[in-house]
Protein backbone atom coordinates (compact mmCIF):
# COMPACT_ATOMS: atom_id res chain seq x y z
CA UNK A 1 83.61 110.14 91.01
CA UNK A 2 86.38 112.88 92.20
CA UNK A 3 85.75 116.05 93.53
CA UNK A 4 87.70 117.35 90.72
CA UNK A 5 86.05 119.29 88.09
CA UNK A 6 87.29 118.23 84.83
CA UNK A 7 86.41 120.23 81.43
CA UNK A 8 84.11 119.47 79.02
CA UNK A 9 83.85 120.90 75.23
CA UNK A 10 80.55 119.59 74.12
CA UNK A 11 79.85 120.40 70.55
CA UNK A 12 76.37 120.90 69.44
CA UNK A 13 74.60 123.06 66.98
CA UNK A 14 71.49 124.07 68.79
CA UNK A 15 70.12 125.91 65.76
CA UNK A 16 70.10 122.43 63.86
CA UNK A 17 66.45 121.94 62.89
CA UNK A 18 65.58 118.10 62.33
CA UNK A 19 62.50 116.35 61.81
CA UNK A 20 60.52 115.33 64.52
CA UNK A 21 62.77 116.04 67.41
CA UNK A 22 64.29 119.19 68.91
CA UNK A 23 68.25 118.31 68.88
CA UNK A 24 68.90 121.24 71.04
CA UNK A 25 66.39 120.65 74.03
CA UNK A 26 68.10 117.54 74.35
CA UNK A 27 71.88 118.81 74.18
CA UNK A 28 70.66 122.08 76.30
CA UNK A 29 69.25 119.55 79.11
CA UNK A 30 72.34 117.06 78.90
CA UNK A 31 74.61 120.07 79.58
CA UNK A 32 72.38 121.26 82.28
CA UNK A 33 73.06 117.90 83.77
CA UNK A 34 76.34 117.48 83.45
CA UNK A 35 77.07 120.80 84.92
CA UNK A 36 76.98 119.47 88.39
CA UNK A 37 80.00 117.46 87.55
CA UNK A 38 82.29 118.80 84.75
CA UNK A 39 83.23 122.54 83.88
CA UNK A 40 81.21 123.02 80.28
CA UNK A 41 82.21 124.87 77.32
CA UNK A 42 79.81 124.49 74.42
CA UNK A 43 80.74 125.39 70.44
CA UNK A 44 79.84 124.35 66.96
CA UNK A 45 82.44 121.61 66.02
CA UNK A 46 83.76 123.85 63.28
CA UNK A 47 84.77 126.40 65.88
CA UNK A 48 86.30 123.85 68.44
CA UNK A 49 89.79 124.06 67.02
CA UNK A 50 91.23 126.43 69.48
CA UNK A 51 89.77 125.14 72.52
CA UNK A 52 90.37 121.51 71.86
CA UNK A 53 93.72 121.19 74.09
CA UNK A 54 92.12 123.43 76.96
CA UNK A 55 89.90 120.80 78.28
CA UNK A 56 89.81 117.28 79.45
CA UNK A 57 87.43 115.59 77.01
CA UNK A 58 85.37 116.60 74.10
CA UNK A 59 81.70 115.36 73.21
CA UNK A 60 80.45 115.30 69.64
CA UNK A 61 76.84 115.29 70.06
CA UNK A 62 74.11 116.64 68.17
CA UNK A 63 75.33 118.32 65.13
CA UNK A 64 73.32 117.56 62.52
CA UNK A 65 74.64 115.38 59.31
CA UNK A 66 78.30 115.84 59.30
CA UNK A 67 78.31 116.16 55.50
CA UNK A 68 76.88 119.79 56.03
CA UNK A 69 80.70 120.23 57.26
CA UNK A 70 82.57 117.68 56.34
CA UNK A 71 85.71 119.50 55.47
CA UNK A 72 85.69 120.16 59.69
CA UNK A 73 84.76 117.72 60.37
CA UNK A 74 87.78 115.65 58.31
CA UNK A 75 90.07 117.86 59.82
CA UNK A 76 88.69 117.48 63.47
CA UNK A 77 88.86 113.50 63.04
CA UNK A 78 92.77 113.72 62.44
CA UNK A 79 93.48 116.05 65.00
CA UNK A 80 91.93 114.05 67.37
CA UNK A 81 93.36 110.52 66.11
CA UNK A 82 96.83 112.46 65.21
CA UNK A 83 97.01 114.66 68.57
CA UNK A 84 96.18 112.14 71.39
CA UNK A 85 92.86 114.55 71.87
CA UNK A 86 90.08 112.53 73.87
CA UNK A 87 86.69 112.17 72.24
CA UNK A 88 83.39 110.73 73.34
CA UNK A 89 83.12 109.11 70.75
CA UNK A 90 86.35 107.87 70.14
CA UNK A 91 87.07 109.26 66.40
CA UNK A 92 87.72 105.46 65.58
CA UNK A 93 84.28 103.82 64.90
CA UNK A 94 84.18 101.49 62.02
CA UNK A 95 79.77 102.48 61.26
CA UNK A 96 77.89 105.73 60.67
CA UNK A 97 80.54 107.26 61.85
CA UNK A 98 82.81 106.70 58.76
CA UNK A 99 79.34 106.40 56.25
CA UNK A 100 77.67 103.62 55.13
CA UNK A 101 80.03 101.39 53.43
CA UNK A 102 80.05 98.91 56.89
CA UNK A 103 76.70 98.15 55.16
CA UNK A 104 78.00 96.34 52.41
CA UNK A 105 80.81 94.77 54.72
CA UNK A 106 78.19 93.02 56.75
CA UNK A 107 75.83 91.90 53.83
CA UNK A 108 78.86 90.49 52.48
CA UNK A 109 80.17 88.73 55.59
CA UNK A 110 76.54 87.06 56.55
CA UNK A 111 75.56 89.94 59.32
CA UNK A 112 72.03 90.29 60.01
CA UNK A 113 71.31 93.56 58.50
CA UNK A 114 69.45 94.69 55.33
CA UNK A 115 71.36 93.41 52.57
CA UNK A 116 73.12 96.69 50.71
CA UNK A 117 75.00 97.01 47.86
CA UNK A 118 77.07 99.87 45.82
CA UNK A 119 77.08 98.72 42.40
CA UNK A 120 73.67 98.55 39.99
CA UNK A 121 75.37 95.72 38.82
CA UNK A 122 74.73 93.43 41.62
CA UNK A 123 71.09 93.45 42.09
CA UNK A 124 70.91 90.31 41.66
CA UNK A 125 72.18 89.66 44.96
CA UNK A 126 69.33 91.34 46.42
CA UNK A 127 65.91 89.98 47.09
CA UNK A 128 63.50 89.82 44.23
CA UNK A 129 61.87 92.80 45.38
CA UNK A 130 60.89 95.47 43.11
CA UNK A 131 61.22 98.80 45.14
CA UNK A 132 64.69 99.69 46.49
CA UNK A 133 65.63 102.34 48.51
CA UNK A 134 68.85 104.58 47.57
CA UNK A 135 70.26 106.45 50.39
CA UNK A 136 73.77 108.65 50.23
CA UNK A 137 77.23 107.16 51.95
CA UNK A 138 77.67 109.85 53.76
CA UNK A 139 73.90 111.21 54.29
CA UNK A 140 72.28 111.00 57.54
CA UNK A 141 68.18 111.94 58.56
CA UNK A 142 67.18 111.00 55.13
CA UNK A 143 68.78 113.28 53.63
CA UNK A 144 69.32 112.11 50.07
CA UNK A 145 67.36 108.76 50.44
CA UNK A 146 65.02 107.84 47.94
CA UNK A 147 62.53 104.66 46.72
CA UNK A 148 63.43 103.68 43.16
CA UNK A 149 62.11 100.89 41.08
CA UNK A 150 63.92 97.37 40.16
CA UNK A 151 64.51 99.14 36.57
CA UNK A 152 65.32 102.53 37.51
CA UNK A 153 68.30 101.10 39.80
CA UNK A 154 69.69 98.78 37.06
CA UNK A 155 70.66 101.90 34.95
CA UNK A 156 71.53 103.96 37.44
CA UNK A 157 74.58 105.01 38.81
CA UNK A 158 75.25 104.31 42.22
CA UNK A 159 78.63 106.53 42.76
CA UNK A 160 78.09 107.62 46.75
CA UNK A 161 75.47 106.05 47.33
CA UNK A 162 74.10 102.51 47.97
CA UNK A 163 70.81 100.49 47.49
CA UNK A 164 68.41 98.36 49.39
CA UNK A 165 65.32 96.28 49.06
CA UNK A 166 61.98 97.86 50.41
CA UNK A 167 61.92 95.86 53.59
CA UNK A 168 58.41 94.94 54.57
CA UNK A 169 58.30 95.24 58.08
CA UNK A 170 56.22 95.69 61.58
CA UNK A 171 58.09 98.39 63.41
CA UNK A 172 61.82 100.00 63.99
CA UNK A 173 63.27 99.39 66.90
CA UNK A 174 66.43 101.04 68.32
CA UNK A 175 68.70 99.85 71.16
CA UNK A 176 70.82 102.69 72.80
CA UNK A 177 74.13 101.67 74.84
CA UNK A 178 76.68 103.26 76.99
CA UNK A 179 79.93 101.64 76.23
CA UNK A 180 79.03 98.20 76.66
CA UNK A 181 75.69 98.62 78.40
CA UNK A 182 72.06 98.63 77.04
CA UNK A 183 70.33 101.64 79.04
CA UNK A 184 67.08 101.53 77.30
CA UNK A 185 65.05 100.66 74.07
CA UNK A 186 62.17 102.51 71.89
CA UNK A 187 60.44 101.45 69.15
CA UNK A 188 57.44 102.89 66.71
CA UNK A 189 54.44 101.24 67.22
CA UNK A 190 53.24 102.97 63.89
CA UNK A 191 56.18 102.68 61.43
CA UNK A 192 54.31 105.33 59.39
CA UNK A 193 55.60 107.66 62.32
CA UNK A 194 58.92 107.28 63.08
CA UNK A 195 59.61 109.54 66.15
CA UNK A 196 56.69 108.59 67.95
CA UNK A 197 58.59 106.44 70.08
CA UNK A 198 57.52 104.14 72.99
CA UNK A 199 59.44 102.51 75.74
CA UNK A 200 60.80 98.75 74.46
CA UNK A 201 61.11 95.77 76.16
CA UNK A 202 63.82 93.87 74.81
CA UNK A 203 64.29 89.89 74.78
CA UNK A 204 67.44 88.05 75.13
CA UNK A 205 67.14 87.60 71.70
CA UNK A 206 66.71 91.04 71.00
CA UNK A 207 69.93 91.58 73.15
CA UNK A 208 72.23 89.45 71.79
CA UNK A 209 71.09 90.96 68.35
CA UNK A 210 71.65 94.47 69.50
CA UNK A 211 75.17 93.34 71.15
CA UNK A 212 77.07 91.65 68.38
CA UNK A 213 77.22 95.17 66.41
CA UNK A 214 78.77 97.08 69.67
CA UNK A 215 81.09 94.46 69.72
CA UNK A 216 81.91 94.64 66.26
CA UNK A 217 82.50 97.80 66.63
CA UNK A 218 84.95 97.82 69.33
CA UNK A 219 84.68 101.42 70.73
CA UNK A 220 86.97 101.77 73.90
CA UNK A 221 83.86 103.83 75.61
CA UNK A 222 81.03 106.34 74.45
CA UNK A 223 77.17 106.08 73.36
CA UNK A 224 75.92 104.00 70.16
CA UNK A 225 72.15 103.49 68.88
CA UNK A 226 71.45 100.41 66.90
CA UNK A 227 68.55 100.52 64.63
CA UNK A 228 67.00 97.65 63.63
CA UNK A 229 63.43 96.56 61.91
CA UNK A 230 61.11 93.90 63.16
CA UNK A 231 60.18 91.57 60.11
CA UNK A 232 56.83 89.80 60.14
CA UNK A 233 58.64 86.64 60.68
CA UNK A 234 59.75 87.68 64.47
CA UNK A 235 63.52 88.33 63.15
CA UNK A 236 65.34 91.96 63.38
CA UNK A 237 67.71 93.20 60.48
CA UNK A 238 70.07 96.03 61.34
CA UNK A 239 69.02 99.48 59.38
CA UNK A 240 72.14 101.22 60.69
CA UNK A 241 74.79 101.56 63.56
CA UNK A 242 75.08 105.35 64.96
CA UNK A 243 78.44 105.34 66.60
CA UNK A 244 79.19 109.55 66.03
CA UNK A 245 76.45 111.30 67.35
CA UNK A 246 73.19 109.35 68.18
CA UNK A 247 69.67 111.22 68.85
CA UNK A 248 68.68 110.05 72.47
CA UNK A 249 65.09 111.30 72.57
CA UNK A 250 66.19 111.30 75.94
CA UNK A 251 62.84 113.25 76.68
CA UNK A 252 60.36 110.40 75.81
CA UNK A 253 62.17 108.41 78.93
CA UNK A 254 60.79 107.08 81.88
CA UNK A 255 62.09 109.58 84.92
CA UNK A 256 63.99 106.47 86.50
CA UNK A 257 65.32 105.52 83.35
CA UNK A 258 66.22 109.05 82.47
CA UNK A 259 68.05 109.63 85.52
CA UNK A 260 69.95 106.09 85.23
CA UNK A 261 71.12 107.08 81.71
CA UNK A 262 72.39 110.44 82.92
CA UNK A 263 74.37 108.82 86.05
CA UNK A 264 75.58 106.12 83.49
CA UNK A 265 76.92 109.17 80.94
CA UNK A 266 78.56 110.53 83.83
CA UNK A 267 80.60 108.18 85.09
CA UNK A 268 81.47 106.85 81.38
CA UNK A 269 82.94 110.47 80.84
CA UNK A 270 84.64 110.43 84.00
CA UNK A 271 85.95 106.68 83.35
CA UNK A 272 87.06 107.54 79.86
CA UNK A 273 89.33 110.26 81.32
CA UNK A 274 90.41 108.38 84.08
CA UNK A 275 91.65 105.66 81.81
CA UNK A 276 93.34 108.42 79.74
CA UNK A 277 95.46 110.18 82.59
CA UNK A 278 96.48 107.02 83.32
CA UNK A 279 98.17 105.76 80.29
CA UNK A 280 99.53 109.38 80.08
């Protein structure tokens, strides 16, 4: 990298409180880490606004569901897509990012992926199971989500939200990239305890899974989680995509793999704006 200290806004809220993980520790350490390299300013994305243009970059990380603030958060979206501002993300992803209609756009297209659906009246294009879950568009750490029963969803309506079966399955496993690179994997041994996460393995298989959703998405450069469940048949199914602002549990890692991700961040930040003053 340069010996130029470019600026950093990293937006966080560090007094987020989330189930099972401390979303601060992680953003407080990642800042810590990237101090060595970048000039940091840290804010709450609804107070970035006027220091947007005084930096190089800006990282959305761990702010909590953006529905909390979505009003901001709209706004911050087209300023960034509208004003040439650089994200990490990019403000263009096409999953999570934008809510969980790409759900329905990959049943419907013959993804691998839990098969979801907005309207009551197409539960018949579901699996003859008879628990569903119900989760909000635009909810995020299960906020919202909810198991209903085959009858309960048939008269219910589904406005914001969408539906899927009960999946039966072994364990959730979650692949986390940097642009186009795995860095690591976890998954739950006990799926009755989500965050209790263990270092993964992945196959080829299990790669080529994981790598046909970061190329569907297309970002240009950033960090995306895909979260998938183990069936009892040896298959995965994609749960979601998180292209805005995935967790990292960055402090469960390995120290080699820790420090591998953080040189990897680094020089994806530093690539990102490199490619930027470039075609500027």
């Amino acid at each position: 990298m340069t010996s130029t200290k470019y600026a950093i806004l990293y937006l966080t809220d560090l007094y987020f409180e989330a189930k099972g993980r401390n979303y601060y520790e992680e953003d407080l350490y990642l800042t810590g880490r990237l101090r060595s390299d970048f000039e940091i300013l840290i804010c709450h994305p609804c107070d970035s606004e006027k220091f947007e243009k005084l930096v190089d970059i800006v990282i959305f990380r761990n702010a909590g569901p953006v529905m909390n603030f979505k009003s901001y958060f709209e706004a911050f979206v087209n300023r960034v897509n509208k004003e040439n501002i650089l994200s990490y993300n990019p403000m263009n992803g096409r999953a999570d990012m934008k809510g969980k209609d790409y759900l329905i756009e990959m049943t419907n297209t013959g993804y691998p992926v839990i098969p979801t659906i907005e309207r009551s009246e197409d539960l018949d294009l579901l699996s003859p199971a008879e628990k569903f879950m119900v989760k909000l568009k635009d909810g995020a750490d299960s906020i919202g989500m909810h198991v209903v029963d085959r009858g309960t969803l048939a008269a219910r309506d589904l406005k914001g939200e969408i539906a899927q079966p009960f999946v039966d399955f072994d364990y959730e496993v979650s692949f986390y990239f940097i642009d186009e690179d795995l860095q690591y994997a976890l998954y739950a041994p006990d799926k009755t305890k989500r965050w209790n996460l263990e270092i993964y393995k992945p196959t080829e298989s299990d790669l080529l899974f994981a790598r046909q959703f970061i190329a569907w998405n297309g970002l240009s450069h950033g960090i995306q989680r895909v979260d998938a469940c183990r069936l009892p048949d040896g298959s995965l199914l994609l749960v979601e995509l998180e292209d805005l602002n995935p967790y990292l549990s960055i402090d469960l890692l390995p120290q080699d793999v820790r420090e591998n991700f953080i040189s990897n961040f680094k020089k994806s930040i530093w690539k990102a704006i490199m490619n930027r003053n470039r075609n500027h």
